[in-house]
PDB file of N, CA and C in Angstrom:
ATOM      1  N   UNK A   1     -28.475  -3.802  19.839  1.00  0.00           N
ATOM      2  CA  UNK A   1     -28.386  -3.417  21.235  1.00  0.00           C
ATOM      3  C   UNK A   1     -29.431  -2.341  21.515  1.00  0.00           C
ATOM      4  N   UNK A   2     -30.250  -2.376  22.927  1.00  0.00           N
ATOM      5  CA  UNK A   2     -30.889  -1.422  22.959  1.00  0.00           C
ATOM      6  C   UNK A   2     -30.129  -0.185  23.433  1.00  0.00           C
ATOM      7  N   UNK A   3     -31.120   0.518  23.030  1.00  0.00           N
ATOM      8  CA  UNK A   3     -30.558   2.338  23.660  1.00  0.00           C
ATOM      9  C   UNK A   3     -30.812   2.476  25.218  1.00  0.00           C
ATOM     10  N   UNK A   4     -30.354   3.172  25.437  1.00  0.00           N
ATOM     11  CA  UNK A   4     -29.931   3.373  27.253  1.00  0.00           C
ATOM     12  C   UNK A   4     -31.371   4.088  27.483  1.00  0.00           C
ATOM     13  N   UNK A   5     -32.433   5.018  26.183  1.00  0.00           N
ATOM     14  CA  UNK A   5     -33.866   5.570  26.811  1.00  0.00           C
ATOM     15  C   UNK A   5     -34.777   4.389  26.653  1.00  0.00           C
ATOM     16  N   UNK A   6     -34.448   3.299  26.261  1.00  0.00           N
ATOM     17  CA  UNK A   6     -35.430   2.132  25.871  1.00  0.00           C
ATOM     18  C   UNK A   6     -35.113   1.379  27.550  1.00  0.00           C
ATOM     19  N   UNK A   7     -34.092   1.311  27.630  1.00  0.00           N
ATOM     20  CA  UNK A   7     -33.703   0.352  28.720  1.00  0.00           C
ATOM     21  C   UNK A   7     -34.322   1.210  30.099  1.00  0.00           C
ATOM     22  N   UNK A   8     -34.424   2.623  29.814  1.00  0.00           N
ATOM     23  CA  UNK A   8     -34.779   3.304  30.908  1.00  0.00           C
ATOM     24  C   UNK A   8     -36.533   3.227  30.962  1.00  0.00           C
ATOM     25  N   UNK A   9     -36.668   2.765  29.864  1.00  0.00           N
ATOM     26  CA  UNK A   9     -38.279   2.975  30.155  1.00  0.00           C
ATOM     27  C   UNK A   9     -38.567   1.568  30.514  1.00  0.00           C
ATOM     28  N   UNK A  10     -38.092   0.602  29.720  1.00  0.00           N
ATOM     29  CA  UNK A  10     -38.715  -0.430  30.911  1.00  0.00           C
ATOM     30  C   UNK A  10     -38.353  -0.674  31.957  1.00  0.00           C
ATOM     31  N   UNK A  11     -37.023  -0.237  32.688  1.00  0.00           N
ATOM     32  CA  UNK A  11     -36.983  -0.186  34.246  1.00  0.00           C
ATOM     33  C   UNK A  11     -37.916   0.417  35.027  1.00  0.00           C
ATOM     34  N   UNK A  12     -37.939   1.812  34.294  1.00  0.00           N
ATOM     35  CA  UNK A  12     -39.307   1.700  34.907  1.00  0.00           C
ATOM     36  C   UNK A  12     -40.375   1.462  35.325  1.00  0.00           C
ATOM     37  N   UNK A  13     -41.193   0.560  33.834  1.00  0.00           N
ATOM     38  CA  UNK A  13     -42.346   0.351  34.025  1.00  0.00           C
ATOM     39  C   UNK A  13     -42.021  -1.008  34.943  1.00  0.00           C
ATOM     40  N   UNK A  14     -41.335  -2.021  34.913  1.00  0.00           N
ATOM     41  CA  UNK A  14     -41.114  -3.487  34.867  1.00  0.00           C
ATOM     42  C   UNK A  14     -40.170  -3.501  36.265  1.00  0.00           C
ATOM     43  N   UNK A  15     -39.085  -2.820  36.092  1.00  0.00           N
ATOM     44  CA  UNK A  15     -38.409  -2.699  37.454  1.00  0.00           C
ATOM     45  C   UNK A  15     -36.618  -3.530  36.787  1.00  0.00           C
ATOM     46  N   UNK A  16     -35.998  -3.210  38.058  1.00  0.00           N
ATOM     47  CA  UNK A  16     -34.539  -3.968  37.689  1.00  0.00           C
ATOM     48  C   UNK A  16     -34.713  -4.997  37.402  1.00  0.00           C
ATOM     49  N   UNK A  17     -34.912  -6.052  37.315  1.00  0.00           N
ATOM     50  CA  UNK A  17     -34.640  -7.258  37.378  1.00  0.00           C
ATOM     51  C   UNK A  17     -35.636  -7.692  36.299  1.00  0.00           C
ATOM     52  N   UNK A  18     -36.824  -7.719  35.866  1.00  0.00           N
ATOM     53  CA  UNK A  18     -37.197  -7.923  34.615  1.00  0.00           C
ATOM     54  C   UNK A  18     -36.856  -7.195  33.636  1.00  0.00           C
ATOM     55  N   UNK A  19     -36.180  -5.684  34.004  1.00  0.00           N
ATOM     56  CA  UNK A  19     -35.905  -5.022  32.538  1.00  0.00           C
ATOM     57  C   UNK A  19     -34.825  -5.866  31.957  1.00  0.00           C
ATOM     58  N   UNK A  20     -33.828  -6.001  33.185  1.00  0.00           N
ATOM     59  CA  UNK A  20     -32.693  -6.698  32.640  1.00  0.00           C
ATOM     60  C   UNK A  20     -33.333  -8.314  31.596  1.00  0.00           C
ATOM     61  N   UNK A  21     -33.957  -9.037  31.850  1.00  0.00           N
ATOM     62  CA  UNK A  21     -34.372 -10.193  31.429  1.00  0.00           C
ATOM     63  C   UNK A  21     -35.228  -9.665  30.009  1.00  0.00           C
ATOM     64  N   UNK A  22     -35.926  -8.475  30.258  1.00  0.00           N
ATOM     65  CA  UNK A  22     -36.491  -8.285  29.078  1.00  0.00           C
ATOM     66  C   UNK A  22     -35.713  -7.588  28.042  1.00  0.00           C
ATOM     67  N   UNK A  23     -34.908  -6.848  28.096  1.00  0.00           N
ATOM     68  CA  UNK A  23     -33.918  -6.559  27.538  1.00  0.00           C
ATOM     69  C   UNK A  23     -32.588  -7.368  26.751  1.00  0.00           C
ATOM     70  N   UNK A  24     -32.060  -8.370  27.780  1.00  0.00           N
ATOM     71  CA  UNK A  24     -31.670  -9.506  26.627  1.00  0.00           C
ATOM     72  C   UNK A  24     -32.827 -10.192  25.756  1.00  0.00           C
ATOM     73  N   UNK A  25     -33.796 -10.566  26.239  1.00  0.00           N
ATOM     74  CA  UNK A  25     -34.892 -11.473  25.167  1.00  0.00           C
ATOM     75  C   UNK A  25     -34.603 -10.387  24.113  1.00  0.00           C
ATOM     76  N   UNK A  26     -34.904  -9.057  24.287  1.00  0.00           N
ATOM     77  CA  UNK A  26     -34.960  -8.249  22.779  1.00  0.00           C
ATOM     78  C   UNK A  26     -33.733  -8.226  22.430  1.00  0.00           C
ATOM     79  N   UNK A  27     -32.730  -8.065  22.619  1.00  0.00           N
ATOM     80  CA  UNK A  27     -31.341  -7.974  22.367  1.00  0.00           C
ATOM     81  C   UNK A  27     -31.512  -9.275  21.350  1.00  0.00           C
ATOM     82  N   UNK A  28     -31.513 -10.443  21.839  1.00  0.00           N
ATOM     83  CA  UNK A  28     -31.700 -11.568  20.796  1.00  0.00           C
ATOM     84  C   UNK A  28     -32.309 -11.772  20.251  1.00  0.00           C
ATOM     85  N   UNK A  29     -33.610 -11.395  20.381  1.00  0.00           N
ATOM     86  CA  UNK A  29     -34.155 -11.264  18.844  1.00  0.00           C
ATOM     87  C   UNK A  29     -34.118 -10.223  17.970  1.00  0.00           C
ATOM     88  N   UNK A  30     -33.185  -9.081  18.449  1.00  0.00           N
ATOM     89  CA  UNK A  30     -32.835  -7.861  17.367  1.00  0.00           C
ATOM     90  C   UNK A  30     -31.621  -8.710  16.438  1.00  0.00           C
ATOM     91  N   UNK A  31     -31.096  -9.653  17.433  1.00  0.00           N
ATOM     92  CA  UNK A  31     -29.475 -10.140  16.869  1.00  0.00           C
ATOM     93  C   UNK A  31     -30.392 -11.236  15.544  1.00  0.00           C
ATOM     94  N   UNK A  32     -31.340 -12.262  15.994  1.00  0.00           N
ATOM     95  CA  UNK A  32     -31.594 -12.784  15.171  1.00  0.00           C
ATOM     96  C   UNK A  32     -32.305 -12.275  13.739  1.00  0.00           C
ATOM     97  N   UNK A  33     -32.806 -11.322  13.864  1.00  0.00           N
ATOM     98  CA  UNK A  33     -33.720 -10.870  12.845  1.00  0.00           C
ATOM     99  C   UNK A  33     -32.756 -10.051  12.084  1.00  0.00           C
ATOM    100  N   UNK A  34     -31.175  -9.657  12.331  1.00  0.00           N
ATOM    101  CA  UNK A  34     -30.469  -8.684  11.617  1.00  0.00           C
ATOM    102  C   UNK A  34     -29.858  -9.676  11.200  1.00  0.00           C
ATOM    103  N   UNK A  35     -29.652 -11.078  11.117  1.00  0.00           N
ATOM    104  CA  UNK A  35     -28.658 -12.550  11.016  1.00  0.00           C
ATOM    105  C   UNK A  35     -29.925 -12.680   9.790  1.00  0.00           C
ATOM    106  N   UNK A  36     -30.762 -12.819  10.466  1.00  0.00           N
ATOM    107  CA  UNK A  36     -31.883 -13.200   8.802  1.00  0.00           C
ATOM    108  C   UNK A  36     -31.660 -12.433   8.136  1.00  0.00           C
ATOM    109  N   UNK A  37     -31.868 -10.870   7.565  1.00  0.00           N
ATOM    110  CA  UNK A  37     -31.764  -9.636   6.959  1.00  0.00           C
ATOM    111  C   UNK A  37     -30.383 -10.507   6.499  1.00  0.00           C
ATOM    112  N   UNK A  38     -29.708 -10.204   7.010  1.00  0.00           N
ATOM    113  CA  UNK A  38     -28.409 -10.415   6.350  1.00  0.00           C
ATOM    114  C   UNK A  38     -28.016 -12.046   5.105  1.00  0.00           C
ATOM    115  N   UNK A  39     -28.720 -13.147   5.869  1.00  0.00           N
ATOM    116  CA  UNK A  39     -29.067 -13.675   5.223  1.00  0.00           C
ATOM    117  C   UNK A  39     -29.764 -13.567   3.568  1.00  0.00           C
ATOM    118  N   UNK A  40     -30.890 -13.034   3.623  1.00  0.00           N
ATOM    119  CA  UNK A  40     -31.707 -12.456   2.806  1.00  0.00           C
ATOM    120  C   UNK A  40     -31.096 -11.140   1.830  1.00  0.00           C
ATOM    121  N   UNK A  41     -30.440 -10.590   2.113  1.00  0.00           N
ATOM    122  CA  UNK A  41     -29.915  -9.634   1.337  1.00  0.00           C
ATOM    123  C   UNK A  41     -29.149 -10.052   0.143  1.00  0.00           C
ATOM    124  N   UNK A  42     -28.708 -11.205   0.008  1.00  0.00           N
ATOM    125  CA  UNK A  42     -27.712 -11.596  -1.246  1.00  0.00           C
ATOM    126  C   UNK A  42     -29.278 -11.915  -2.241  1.00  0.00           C
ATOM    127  N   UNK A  43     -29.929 -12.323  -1.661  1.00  0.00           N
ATOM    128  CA  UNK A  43     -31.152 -13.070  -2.474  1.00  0.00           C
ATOM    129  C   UNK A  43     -32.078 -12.169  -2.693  1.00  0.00           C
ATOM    130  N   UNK A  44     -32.282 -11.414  -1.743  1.00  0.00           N
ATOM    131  CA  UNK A  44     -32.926  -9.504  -2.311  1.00  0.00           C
ATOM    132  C   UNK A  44     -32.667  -9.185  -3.317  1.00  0.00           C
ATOM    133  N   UNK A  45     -31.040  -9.119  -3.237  1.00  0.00           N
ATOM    134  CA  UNK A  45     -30.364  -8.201  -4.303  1.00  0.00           C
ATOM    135  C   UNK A  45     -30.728  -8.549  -5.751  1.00  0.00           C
ATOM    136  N   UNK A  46     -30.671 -10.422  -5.563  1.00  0.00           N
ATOM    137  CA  UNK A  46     -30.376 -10.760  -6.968  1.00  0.00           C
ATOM    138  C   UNK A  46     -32.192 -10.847  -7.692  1.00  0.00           C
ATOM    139  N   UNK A  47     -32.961 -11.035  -6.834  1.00  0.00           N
ATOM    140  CA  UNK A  47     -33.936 -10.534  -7.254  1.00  0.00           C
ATOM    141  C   UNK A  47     -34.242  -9.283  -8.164  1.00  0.00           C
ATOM    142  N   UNK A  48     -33.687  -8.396  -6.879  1.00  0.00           N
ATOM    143  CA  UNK A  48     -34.266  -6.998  -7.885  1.00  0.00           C
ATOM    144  C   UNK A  48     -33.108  -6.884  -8.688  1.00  0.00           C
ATOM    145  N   UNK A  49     -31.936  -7.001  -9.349  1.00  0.00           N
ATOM    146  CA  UNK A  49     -31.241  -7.356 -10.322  1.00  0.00           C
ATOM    147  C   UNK A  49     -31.834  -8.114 -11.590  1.00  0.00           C
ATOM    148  N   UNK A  50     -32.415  -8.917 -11.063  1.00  0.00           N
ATOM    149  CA  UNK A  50     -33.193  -9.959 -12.199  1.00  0.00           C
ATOM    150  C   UNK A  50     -34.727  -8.614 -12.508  1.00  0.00           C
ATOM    151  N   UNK A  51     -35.224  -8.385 -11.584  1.00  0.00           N
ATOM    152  CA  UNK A  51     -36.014  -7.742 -12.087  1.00  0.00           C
ATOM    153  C   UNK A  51     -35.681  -6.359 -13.304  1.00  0.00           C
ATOM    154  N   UNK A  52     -35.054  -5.360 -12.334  1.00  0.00           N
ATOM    155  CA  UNK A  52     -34.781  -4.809 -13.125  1.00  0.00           C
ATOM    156  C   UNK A  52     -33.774  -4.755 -14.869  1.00  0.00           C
ATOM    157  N   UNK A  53     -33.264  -5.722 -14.658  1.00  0.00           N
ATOM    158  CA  UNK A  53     -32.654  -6.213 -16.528  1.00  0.00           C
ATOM    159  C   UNK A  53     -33.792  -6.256 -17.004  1.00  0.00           C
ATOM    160  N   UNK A  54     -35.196  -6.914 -16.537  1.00  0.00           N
ATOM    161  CA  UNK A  54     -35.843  -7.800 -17.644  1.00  0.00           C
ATOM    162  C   UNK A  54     -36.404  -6.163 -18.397  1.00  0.00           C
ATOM    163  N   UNK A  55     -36.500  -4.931 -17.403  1.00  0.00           N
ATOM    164  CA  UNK A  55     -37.087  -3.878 -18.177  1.00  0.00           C
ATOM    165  C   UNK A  55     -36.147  -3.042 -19.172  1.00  0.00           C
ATOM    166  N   UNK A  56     -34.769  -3.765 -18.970  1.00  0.00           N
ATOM    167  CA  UNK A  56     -33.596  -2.840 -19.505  1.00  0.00           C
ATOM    168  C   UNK A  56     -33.965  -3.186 -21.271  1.00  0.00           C
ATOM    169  N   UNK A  57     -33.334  -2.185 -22.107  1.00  0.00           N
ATOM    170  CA  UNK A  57     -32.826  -2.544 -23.502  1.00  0.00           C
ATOM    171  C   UNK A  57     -31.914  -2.759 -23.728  1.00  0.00           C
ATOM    172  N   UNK A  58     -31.284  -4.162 -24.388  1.00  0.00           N
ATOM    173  CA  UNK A  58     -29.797  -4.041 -25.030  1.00  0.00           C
ATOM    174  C   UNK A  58     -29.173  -3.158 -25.671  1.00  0.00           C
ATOM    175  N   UNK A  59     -27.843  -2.765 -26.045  1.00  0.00           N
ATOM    176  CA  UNK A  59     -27.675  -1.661 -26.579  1.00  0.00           C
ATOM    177  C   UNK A  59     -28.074  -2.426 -28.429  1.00  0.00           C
ATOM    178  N   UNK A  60     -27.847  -3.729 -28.341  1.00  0.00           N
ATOM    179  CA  UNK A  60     -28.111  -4.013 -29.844  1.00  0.00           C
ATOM    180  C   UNK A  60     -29.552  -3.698 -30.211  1.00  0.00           C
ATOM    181  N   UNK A  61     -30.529  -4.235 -28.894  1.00  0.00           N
ATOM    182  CA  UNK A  61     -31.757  -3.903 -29.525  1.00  0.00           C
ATOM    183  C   UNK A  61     -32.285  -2.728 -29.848  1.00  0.00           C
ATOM    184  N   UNK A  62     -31.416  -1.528 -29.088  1.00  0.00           N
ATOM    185  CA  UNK A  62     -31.839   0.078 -29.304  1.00  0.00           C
ATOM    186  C   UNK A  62     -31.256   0.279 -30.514  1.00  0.00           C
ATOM    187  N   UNK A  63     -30.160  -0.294 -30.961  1.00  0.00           N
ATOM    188  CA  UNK A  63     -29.248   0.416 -31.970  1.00  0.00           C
ATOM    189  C   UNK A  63     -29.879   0.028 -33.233  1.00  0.00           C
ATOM    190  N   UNK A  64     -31.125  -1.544 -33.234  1.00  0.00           N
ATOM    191  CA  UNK A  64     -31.525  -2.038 -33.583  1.00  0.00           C
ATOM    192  C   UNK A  64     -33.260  -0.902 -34.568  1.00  0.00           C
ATOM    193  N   UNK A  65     -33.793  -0.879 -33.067  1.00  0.00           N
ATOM    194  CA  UNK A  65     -34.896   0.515 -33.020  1.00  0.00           C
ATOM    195  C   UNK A  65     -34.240   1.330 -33.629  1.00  0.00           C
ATOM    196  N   UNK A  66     -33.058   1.931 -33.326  1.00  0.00           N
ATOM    197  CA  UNK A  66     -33.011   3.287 -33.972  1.00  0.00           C
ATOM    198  C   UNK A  66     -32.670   2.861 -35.444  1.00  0.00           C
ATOM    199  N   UNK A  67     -31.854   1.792 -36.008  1.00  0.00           N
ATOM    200  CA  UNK A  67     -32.039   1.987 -37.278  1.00  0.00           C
ATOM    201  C   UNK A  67     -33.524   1.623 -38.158  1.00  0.00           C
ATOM    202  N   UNK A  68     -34.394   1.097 -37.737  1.00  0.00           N
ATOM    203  CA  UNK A  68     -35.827   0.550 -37.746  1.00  0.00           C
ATOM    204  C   UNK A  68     -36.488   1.920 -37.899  1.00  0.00           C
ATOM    205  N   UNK A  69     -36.277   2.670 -37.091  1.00  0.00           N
ATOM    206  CA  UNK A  69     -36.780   4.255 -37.022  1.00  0.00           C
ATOM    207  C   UNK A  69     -36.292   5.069 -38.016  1.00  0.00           C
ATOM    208  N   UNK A  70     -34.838   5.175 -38.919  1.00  0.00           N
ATOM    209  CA  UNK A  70     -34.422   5.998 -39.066  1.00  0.00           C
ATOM    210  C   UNK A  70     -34.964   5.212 -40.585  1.00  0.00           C
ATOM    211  N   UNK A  71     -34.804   3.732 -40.595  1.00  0.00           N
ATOM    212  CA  UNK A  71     -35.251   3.580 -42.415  1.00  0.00           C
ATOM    213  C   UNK A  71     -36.894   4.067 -42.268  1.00  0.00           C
ATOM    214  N   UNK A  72     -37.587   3.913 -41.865  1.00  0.00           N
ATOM    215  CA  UNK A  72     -38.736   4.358 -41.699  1.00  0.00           C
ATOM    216  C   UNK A  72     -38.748   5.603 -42.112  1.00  0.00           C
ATOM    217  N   UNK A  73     -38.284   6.720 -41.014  1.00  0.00           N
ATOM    218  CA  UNK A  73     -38.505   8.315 -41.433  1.00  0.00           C
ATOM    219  C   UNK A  73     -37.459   8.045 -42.954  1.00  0.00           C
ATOM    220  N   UNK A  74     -36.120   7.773 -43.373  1.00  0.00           N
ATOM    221  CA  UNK A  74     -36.264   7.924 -45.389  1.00  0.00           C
ATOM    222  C   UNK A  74     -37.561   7.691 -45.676  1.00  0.00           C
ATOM    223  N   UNK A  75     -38.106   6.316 -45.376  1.00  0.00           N
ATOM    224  CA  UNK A  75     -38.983   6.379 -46.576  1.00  0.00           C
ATOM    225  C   UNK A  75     -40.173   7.436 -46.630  1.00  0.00           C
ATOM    226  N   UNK A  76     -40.504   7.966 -45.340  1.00  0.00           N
ATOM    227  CA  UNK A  76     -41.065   8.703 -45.704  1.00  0.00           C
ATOM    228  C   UNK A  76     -41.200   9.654 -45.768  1.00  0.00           C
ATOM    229  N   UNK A  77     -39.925  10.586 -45.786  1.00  0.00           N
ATOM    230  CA  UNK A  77     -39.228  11.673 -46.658  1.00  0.00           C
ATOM    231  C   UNK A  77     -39.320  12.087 -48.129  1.00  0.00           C
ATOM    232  N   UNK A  78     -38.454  10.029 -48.632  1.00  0.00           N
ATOM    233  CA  UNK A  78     -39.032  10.084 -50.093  1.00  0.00           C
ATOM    234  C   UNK A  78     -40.163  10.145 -50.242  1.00  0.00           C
ATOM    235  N   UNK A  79     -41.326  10.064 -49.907  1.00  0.00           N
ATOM    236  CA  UNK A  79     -42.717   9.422 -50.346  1.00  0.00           C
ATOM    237  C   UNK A  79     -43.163  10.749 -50.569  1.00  0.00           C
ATOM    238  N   UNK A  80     -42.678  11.829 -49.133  1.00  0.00           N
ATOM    239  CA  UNK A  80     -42.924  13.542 -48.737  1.00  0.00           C
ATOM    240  C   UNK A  80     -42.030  14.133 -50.503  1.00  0.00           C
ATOM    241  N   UNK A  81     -40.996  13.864 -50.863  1.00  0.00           N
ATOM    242  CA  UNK A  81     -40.615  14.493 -51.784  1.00  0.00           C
ATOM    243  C   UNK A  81     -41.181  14.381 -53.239  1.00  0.00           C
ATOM    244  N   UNK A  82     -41.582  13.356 -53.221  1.00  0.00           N
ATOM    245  CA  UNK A  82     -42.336  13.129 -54.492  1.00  0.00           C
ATOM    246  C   UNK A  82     -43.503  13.414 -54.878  1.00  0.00           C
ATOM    247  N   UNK A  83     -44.479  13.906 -53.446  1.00  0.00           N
ATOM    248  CA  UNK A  83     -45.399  14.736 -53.526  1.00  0.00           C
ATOM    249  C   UNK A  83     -45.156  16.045 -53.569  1.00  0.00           C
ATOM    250  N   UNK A  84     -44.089  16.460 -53.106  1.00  0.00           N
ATOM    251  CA  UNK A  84     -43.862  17.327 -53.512  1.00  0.00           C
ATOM    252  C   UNK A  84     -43.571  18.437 -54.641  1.00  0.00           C
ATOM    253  N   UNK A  85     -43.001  17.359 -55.635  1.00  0.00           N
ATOM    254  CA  UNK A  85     -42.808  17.301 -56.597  1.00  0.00           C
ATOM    255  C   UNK A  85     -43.857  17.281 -57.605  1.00  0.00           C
ATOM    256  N   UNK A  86     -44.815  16.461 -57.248  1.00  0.00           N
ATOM    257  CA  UNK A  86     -46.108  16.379 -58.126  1.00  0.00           C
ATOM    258  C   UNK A  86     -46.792  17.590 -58.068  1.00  0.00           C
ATOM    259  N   UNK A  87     -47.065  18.041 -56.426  1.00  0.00           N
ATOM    260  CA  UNK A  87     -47.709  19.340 -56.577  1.00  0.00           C
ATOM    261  C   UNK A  87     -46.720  20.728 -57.193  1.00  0.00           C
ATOM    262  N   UNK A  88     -45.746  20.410 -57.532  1.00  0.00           N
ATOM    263  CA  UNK A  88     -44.607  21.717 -58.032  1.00  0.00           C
ATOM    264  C   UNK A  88     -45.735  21.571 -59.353  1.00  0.00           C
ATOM    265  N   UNK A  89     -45.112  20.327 -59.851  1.00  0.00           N
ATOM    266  CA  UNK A  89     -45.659  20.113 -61.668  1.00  0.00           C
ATOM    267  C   UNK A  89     -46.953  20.688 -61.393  1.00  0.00           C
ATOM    268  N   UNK A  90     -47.802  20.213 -60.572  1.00  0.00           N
ATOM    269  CA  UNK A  90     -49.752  20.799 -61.200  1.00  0.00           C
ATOM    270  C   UNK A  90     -49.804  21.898 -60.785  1.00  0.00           C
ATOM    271  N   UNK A  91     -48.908  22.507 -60.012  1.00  0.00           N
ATOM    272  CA  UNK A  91     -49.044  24.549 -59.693  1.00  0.00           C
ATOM    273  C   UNK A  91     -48.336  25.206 -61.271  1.00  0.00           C
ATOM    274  N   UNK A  92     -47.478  24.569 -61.854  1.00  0.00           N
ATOM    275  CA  UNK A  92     -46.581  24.935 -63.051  1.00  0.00           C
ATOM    276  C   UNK A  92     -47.028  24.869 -64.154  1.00  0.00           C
ATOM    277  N   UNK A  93     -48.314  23.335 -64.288  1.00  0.00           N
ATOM    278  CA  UNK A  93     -48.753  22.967 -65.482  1.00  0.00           C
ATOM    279  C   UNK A  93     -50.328  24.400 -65.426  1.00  0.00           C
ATOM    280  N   UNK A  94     -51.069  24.550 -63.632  1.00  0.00           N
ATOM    281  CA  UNK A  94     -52.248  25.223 -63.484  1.00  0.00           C
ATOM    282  C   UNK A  94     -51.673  26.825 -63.728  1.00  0.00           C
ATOM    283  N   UNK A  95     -50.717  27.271 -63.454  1.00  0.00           N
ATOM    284  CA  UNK A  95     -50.414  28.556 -63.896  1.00  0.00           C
ATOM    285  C   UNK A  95     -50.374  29.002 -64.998  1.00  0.00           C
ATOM    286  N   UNK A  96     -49.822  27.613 -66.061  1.00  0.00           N
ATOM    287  CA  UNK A  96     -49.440  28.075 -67.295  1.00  0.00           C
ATOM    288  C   UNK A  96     -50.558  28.011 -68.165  1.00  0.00           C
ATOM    289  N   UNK A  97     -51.650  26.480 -67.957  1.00  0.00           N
ATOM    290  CA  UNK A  97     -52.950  26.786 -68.753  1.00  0.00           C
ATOM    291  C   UNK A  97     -53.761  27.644 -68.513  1.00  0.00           C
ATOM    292  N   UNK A  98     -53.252  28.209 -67.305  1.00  0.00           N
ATOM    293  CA  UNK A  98     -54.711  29.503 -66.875  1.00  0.00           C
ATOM    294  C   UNK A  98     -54.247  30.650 -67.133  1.00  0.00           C
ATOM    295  N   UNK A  99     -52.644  31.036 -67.961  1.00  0.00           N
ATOM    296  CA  UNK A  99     -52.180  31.971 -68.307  1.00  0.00           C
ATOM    297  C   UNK A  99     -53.075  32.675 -69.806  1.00  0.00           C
ATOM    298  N   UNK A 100     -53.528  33.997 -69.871  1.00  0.00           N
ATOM    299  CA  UNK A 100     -53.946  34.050 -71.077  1.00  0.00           C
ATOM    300  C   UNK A 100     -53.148  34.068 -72.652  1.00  0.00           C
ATOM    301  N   UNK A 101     -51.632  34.617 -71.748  1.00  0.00           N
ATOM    302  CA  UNK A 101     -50.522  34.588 -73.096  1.00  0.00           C
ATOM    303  C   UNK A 101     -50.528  33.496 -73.456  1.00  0.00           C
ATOM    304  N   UNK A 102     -50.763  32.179 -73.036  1.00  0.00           N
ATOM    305  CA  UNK A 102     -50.294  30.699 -73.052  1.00  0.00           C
ATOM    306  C   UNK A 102     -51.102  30.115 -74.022  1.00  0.00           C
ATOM    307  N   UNK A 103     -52.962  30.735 -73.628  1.00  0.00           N
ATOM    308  CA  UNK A 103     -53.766  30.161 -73.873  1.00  0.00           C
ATOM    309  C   UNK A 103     -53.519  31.285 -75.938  1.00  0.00           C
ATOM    310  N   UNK A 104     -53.570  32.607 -76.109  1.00  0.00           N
ATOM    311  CA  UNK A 104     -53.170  32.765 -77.298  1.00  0.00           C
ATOM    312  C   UNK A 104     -52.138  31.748 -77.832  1.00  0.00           C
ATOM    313  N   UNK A 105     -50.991  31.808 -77.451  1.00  0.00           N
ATOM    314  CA  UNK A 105     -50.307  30.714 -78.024  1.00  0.00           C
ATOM    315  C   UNK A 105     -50.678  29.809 -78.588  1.00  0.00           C
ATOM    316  N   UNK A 106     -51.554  28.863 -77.549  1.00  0.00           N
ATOM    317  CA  UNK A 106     -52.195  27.426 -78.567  1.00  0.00           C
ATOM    318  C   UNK A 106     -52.923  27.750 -79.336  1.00  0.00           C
ATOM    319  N   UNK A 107     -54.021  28.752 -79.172  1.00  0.00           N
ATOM    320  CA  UNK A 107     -54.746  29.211 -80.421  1.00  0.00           C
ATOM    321  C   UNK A 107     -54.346  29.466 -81.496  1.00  0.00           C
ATOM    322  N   UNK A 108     -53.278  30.247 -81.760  1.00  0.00           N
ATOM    323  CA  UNK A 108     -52.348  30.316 -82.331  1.00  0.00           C
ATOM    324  C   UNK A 108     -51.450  29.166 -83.526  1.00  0.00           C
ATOM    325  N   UNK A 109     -51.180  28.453 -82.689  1.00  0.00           N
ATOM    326  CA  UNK A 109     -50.743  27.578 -82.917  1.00  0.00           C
ATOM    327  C   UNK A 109     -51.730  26.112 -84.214  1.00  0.00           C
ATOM    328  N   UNK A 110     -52.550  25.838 -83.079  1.00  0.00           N
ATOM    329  CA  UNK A 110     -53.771  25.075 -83.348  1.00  0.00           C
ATOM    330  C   UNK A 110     -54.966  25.879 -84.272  1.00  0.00           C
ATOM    331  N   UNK A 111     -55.147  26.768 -84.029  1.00  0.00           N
ATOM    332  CA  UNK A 111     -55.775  27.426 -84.881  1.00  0.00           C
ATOM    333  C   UNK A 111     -55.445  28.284 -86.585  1.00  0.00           C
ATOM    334  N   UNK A 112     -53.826  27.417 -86.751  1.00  0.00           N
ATOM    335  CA  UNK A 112     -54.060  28.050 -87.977  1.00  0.00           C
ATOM    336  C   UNK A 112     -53.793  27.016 -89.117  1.00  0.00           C
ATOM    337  N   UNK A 113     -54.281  25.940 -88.596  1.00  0.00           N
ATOM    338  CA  UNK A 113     -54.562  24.731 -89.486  1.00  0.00           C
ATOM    339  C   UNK A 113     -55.877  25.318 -90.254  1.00  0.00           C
TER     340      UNK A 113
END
């Protein structure tokens, strides 16, 4: 329906008797075009419904990722610990041959064949 300042402006410009005539023509085609809309809205909807799932994640496929992610970071935790480990041994094995008490020792040792 139009508003009573719409209806007032084309009386004006147009006068009684065509506002009235121009005023139903728009009246019916406001009625028809809100009958389409309405139409169209179930089929809108399911559109952007369809659209938006296709970007969604299942919860299986996340739960999926996250365990994919989480064996990943073990392994390479272990991989982190075992280097770790290696460099313990060559700081333990480099302290002790570069020790001079250590190095008497083998002399010591080896040297009294």
């Amino acid at each position: 329906m139009l508003s009573y300042e719409v209806y007032k402006i084309l009386e004006e410009e147009l006068g009684r008797e065509k506002a009235d005539k121009v005023a139903r023509i728009l009246e019916v085609i406001l009625k028809a075009i809100e009958e389409k809309v309405k139409e169209q809205k179930p089929i809108l909807k399911a559109e952007i419904k369809e659209e938006l799932t296709k970007g969604l994640v299942t919860k299986e496929e996340f739960h999926g990722e996250l365990k994919a992610l989480r064996l990943e970071l073990e392994r390479r935790i272990d991989r982190l610990e075992v280097y770790l480990k290696v460099l313990i041994v060559l700081v333990i094995l480099g302290l002790t041959l570069l020790n001079p008490a250590f190095l008497d020792l083998i002399k010591s040792i080896f040297g009294s064949k």
